[in-house]
PDB file of N, CA and C in Angstrom:
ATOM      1  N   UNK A   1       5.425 -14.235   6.722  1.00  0.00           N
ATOM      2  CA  UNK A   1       4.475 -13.276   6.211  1.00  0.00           C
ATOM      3  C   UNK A   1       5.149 -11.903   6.165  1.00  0.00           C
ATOM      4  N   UNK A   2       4.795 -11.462   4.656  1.00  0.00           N
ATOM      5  CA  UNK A   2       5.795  -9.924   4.766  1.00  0.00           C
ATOM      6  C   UNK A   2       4.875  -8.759   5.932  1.00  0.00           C
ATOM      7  N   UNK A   3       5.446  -8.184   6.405  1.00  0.00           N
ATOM      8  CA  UNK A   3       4.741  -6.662   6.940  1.00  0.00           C
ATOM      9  C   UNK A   3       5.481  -5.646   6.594  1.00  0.00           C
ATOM     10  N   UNK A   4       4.691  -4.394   7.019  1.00  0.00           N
ATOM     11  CA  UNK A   4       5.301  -3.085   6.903  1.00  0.00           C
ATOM     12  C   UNK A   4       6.648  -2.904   6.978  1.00  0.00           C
ATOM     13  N   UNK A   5       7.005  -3.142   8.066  1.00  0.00           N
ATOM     14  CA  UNK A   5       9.221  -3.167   8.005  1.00  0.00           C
ATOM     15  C   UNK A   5       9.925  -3.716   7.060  1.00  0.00           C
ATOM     16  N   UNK A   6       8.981  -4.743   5.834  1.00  0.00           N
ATOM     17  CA  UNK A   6       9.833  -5.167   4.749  1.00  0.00           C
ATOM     18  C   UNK A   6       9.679  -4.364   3.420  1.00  0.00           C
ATOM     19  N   UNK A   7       9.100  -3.210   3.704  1.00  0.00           N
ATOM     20  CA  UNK A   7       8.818  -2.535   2.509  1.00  0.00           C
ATOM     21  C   UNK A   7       9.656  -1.738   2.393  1.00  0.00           C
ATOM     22  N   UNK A   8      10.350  -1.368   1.298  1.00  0.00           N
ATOM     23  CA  UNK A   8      11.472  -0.877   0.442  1.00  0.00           C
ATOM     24  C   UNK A   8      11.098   0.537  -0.230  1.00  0.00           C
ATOM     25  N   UNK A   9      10.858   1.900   0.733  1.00  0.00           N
ATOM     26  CA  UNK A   9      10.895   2.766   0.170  1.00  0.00           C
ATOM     27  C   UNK A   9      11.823   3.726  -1.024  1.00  0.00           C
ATOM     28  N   UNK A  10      11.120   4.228  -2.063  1.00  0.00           N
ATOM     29  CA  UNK A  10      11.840   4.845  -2.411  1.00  0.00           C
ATOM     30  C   UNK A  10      11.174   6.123  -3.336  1.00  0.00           C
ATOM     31  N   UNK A  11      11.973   7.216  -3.872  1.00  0.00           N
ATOM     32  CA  UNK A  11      11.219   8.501  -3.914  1.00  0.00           C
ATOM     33  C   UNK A  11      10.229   8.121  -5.118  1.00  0.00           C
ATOM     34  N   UNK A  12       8.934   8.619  -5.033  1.00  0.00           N
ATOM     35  CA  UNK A  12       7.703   8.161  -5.750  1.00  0.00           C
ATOM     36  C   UNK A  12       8.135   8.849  -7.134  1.00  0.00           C
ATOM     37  N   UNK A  13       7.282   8.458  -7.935  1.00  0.00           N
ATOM     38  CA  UNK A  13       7.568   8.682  -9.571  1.00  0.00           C
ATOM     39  C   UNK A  13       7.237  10.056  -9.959  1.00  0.00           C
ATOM     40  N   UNK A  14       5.923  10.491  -9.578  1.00  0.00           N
ATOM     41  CA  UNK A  14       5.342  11.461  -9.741  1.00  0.00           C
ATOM     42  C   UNK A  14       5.021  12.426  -8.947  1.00  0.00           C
ATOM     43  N   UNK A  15       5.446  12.060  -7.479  1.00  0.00           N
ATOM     44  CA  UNK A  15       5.171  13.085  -6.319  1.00  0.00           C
ATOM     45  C   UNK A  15       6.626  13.444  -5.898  1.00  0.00           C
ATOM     46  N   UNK A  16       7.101  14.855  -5.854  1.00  0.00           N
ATOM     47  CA  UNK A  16       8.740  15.432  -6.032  1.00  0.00           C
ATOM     48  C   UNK A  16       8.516  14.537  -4.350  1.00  0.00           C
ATOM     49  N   UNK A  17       7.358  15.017  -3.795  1.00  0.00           N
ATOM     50  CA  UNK A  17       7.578  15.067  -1.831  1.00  0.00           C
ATOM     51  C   UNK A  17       7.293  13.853  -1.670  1.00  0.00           C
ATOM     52  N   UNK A  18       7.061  12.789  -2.373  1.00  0.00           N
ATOM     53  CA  UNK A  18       6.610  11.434  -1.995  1.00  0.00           C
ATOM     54  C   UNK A  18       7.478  10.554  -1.670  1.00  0.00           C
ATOM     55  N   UNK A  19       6.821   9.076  -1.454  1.00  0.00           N
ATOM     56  CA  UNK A  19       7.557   7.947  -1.271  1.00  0.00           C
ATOM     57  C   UNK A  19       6.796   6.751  -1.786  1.00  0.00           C
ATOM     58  N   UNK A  20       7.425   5.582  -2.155  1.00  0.00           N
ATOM     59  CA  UNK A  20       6.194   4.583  -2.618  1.00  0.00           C
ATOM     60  C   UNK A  20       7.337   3.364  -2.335  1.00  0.00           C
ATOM     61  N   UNK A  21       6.490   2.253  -2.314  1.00  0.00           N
ATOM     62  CA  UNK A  21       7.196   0.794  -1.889  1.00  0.00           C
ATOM     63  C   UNK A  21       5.800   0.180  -2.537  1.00  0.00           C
ATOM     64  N   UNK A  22       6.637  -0.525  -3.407  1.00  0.00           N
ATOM     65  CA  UNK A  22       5.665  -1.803  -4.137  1.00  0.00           C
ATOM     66  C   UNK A  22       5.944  -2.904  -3.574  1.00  0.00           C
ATOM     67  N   UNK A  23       4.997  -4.051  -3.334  1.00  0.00           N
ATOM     68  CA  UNK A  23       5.337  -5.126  -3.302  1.00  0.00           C
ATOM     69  C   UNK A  23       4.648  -6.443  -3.843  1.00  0.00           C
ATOM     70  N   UNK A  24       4.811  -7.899  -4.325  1.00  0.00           N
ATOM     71  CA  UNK A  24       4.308  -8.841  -4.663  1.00  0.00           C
ATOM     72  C   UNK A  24       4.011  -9.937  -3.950  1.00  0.00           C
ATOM     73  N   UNK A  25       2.967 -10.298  -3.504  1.00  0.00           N
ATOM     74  CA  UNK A  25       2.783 -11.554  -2.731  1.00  0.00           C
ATOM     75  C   UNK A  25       2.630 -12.877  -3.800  1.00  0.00           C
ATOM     76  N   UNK A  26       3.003 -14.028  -2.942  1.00  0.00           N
ATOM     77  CA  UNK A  26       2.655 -15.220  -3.835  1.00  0.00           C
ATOM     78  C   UNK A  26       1.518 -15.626  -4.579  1.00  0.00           C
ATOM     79  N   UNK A  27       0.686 -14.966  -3.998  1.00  0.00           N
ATOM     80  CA  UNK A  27      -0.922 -15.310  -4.231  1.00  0.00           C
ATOM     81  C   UNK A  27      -0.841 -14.445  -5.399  1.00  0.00           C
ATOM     82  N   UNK A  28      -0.105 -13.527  -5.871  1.00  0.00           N
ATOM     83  CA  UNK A  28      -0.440 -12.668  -7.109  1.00  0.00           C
ATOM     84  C   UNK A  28      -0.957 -11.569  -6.365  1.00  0.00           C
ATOM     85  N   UNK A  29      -1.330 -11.359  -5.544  1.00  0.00           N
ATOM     86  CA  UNK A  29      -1.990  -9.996  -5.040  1.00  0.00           C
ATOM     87  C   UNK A  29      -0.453  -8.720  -4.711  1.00  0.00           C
ATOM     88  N   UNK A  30      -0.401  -8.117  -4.812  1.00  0.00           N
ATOM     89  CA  UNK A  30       0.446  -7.097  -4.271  1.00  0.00           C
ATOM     90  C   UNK A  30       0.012  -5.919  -3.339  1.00  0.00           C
ATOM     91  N   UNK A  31       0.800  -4.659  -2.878  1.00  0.00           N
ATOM     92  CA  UNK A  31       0.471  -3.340  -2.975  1.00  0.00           C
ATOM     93  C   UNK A  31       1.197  -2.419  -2.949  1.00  0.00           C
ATOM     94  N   UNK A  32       0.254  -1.250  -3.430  1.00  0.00           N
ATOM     95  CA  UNK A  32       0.964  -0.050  -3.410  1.00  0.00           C
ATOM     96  C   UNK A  32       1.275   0.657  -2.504  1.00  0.00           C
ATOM     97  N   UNK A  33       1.862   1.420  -1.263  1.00  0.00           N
ATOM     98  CA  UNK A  33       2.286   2.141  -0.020  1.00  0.00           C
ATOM     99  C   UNK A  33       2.941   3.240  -1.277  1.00  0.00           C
ATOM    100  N   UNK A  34       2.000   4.397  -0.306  1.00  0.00           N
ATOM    101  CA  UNK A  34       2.185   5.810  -0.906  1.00  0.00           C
ATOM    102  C   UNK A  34       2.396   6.637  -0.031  1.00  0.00           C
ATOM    103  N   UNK A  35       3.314   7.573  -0.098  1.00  0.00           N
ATOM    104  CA  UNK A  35       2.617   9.034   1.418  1.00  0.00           C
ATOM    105  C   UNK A  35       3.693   9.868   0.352  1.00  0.00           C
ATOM    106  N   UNK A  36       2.608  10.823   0.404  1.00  0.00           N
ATOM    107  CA  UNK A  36       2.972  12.314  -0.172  1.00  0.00           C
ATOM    108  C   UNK A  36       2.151  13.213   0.209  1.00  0.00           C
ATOM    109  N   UNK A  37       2.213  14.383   0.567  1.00  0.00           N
ATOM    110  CA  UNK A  37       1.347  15.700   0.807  1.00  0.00           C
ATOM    111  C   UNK A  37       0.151  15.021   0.276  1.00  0.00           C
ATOM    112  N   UNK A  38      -0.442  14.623  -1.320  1.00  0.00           N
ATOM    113  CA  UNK A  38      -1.071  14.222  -1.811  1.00  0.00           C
ATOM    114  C   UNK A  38      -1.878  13.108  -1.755  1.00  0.00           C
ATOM    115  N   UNK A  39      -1.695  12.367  -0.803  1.00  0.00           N
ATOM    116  CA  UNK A  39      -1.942  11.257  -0.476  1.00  0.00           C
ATOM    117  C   UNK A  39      -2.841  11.488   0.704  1.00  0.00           C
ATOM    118  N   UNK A  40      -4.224  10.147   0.794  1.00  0.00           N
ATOM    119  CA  UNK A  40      -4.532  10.548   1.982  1.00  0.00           C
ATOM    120  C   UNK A  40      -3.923  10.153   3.416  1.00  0.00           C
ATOM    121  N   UNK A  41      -3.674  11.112   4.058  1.00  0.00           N
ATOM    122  CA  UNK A  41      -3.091  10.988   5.154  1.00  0.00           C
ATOM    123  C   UNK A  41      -1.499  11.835   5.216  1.00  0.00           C
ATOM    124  N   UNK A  42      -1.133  11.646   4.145  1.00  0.00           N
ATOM    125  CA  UNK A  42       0.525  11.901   3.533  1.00  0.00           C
ATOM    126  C   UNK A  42       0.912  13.256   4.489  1.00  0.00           C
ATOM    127  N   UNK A  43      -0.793  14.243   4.653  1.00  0.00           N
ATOM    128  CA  UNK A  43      -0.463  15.412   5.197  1.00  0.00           C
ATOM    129  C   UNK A  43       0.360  15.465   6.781  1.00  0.00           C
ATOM    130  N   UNK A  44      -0.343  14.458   7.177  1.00  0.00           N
ATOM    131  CA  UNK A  44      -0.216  13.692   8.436  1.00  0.00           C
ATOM    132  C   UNK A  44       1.125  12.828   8.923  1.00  0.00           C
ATOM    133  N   UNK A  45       1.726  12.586   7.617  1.00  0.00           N
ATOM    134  CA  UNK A  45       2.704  11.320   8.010  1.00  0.00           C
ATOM    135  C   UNK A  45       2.125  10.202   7.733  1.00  0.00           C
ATOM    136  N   UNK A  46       0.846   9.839   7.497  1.00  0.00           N
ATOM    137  CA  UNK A  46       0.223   8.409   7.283  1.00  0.00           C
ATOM    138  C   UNK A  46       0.382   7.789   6.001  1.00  0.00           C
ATOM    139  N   UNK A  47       0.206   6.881   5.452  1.00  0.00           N
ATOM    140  CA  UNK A  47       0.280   6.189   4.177  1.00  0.00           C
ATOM    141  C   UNK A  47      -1.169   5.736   3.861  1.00  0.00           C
ATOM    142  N   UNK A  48      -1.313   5.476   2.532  1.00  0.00           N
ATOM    143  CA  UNK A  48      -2.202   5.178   1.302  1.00  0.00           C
ATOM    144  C   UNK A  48      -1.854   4.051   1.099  1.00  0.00           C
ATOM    145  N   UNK A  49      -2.600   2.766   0.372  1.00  0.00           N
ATOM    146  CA  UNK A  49      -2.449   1.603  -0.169  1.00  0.00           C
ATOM    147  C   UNK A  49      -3.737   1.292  -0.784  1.00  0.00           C
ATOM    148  N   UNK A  50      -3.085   0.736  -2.252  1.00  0.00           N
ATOM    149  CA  UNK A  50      -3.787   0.275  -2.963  1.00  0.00           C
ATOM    150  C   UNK A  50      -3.564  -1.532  -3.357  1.00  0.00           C
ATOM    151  N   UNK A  51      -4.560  -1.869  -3.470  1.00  0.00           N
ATOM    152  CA  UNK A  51      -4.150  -3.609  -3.751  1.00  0.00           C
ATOM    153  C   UNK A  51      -4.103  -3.709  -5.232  1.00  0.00           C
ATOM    154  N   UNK A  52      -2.829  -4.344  -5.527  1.00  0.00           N
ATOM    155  CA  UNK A  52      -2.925  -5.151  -6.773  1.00  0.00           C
ATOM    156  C   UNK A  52      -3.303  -6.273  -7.013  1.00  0.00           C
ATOM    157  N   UNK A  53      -3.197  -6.877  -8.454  1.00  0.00           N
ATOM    158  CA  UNK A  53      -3.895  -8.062  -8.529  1.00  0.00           C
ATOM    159  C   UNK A  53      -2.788  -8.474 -10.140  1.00  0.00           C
ATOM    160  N   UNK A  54      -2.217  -9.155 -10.253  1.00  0.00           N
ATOM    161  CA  UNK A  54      -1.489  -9.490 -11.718  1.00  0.00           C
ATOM    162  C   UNK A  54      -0.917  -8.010 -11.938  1.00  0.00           C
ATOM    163  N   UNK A  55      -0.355  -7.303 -11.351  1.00  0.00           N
ATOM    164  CA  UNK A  55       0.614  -6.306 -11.396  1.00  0.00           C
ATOM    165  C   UNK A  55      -0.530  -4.993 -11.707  1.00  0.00           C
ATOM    166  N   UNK A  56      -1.717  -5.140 -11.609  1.00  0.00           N
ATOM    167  CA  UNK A  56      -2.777  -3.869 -12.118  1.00  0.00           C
ATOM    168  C   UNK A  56      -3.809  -3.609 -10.712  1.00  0.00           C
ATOM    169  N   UNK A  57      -4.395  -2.185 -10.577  1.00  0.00           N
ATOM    170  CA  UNK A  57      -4.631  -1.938  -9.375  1.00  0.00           C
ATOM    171  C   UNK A  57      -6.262  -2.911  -9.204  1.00  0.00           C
ATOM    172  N   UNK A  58      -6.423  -3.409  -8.130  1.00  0.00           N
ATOM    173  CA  UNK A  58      -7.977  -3.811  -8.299  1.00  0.00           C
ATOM    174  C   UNK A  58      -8.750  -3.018  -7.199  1.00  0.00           C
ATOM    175  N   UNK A  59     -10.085  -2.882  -7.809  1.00  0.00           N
ATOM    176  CA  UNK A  59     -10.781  -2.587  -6.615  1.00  0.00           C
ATOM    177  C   UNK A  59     -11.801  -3.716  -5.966  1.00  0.00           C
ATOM    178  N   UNK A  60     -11.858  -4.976  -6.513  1.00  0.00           N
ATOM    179  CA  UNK A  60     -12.279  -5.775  -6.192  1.00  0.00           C
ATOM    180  C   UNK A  60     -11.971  -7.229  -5.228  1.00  0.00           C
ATOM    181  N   UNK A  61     -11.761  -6.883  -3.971  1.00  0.00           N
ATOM    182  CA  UNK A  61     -11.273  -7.620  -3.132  1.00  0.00           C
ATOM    183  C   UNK A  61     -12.392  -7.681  -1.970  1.00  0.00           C
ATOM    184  N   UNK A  62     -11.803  -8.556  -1.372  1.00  0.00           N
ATOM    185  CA  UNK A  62     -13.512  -8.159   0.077  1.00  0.00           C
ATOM    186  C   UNK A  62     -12.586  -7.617   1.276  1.00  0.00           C
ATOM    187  N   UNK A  63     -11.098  -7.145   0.875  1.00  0.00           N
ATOM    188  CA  UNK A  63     -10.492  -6.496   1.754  1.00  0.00           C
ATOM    189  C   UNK A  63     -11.079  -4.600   1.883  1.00  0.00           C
ATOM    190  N   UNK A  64     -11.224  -4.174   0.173  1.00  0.00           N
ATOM    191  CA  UNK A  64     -11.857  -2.983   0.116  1.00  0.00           C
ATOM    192  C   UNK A  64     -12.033  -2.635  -1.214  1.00  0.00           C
ATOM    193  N   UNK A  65     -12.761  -1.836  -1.555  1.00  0.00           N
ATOM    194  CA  UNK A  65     -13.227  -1.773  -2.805  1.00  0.00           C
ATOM    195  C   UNK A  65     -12.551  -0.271  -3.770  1.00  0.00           C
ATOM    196  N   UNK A  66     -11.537   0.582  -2.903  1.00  0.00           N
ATOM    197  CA  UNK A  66     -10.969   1.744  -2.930  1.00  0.00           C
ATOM    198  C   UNK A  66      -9.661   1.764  -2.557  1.00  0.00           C
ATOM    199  N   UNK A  67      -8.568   2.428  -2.589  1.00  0.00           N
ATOM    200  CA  UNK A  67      -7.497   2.672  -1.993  1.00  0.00           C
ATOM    201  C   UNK A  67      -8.290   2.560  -0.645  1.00  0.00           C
ATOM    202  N   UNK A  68      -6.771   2.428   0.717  1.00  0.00           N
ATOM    203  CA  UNK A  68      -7.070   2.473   1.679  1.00  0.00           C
ATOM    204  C   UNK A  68      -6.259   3.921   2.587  1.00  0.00           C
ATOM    205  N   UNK A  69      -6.384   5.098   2.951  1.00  0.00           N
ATOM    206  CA  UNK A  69      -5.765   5.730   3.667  1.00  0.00           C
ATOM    207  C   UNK A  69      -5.497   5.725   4.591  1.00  0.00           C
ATOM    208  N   UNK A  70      -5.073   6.871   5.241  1.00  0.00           N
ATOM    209  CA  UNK A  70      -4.849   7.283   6.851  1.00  0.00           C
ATOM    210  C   UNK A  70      -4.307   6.214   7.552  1.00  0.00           C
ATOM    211  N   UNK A  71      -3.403   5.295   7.037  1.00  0.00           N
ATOM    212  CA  UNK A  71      -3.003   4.084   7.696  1.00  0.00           C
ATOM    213  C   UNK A  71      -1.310   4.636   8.675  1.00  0.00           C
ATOM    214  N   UNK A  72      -1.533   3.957   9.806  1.00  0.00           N
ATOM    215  CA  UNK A  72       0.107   4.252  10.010  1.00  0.00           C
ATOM    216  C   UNK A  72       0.334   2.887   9.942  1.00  0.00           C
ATOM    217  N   UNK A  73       1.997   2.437  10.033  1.00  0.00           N
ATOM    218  CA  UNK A  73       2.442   0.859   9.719  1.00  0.00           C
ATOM    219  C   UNK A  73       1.875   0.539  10.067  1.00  0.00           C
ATOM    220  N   UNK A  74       1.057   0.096  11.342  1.00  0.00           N
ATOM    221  CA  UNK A  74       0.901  -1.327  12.300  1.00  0.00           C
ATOM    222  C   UNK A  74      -0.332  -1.610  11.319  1.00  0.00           C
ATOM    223  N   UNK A  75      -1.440  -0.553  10.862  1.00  0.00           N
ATOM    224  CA  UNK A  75      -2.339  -0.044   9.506  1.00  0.00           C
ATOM    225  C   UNK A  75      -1.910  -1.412   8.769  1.00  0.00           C
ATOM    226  N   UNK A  76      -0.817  -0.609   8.268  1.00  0.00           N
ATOM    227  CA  UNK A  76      -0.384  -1.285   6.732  1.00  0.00           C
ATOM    228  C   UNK A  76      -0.377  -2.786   6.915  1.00  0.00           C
ATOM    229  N   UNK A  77       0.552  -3.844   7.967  1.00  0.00           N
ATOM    230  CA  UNK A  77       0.891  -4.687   8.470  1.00  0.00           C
ATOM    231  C   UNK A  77      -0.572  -5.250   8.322  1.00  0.00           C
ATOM    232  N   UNK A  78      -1.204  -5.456   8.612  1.00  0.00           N
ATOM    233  CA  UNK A  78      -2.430  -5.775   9.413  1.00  0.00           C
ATOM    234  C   UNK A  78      -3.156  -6.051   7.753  1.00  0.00           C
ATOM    235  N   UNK A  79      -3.266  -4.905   6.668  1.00  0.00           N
ATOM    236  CA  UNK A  79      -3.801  -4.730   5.516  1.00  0.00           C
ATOM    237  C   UNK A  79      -3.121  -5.972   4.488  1.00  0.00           C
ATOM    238  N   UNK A  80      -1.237  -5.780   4.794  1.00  0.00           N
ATOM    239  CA  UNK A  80      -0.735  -6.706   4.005  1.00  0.00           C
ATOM    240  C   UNK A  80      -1.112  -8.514   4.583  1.00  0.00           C
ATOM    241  N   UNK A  81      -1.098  -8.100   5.689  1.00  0.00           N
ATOM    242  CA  UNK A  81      -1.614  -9.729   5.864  1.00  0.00           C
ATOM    243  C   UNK A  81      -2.932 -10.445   5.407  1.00  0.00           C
ATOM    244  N   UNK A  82      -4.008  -9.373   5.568  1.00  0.00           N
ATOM    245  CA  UNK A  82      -5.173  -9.726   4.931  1.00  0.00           C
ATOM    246  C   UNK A  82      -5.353 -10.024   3.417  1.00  0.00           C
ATOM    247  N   UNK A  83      -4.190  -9.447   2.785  1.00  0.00           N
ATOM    248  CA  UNK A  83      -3.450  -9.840   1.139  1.00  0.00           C
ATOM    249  C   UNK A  83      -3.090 -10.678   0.616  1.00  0.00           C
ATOM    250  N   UNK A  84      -2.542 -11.004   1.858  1.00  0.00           N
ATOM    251  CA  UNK A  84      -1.491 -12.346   1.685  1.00  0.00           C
ATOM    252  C   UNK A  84      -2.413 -13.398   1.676  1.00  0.00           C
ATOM    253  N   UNK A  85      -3.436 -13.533   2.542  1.00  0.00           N
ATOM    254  CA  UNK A  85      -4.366 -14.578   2.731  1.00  0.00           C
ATOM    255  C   UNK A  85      -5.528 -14.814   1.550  1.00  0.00           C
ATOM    256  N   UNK A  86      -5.625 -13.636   1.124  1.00  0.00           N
ATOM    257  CA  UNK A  86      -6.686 -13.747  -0.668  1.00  0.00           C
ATOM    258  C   UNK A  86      -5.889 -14.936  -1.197  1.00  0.00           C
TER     259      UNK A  86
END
């Protein structure tokens, strides 16, 4: 099962101060890991995640219906596993 330590940062597209790590699970689900000033939490050091679904963002999961913020890894870990299992 992937977690947080396998995610592959690198400088975000659109945020100069950011960072982002995409990733793809088997199930087709993915996500997005964000932290920038802009981001919630980013101010903090925390990360953002959004779930994908066929490479497009969804909000329809019974994991959450919104991006997820204020996460630190163990956060994220915990989020990607519940991903993996959709």
């Amino acid at each position: 099962m992937k977690q947080f330590k396998d995610l592959e940062f690198v400088k975000h597209p659109n945020h100069i101060e950011g960072v982002q790590a995409r990733i793809t699970f088997e199930n087709g689900y993915g996500a997005s890991v964000v932290k920038s000033p802009y981001t919630y939490g980013g101010d903090k050091g925390l990360y953002e995640l959004a779930i994908f679904k066929d490479g497009e963002i969804t909000y329809a999961t019974p994991i959450t219906n919104d991006v997820m913020g204020y996460l630190r890894p163990e956060d994220g870990t915990d989020v990607m596993a519940k991903i993996q299992k959709l």
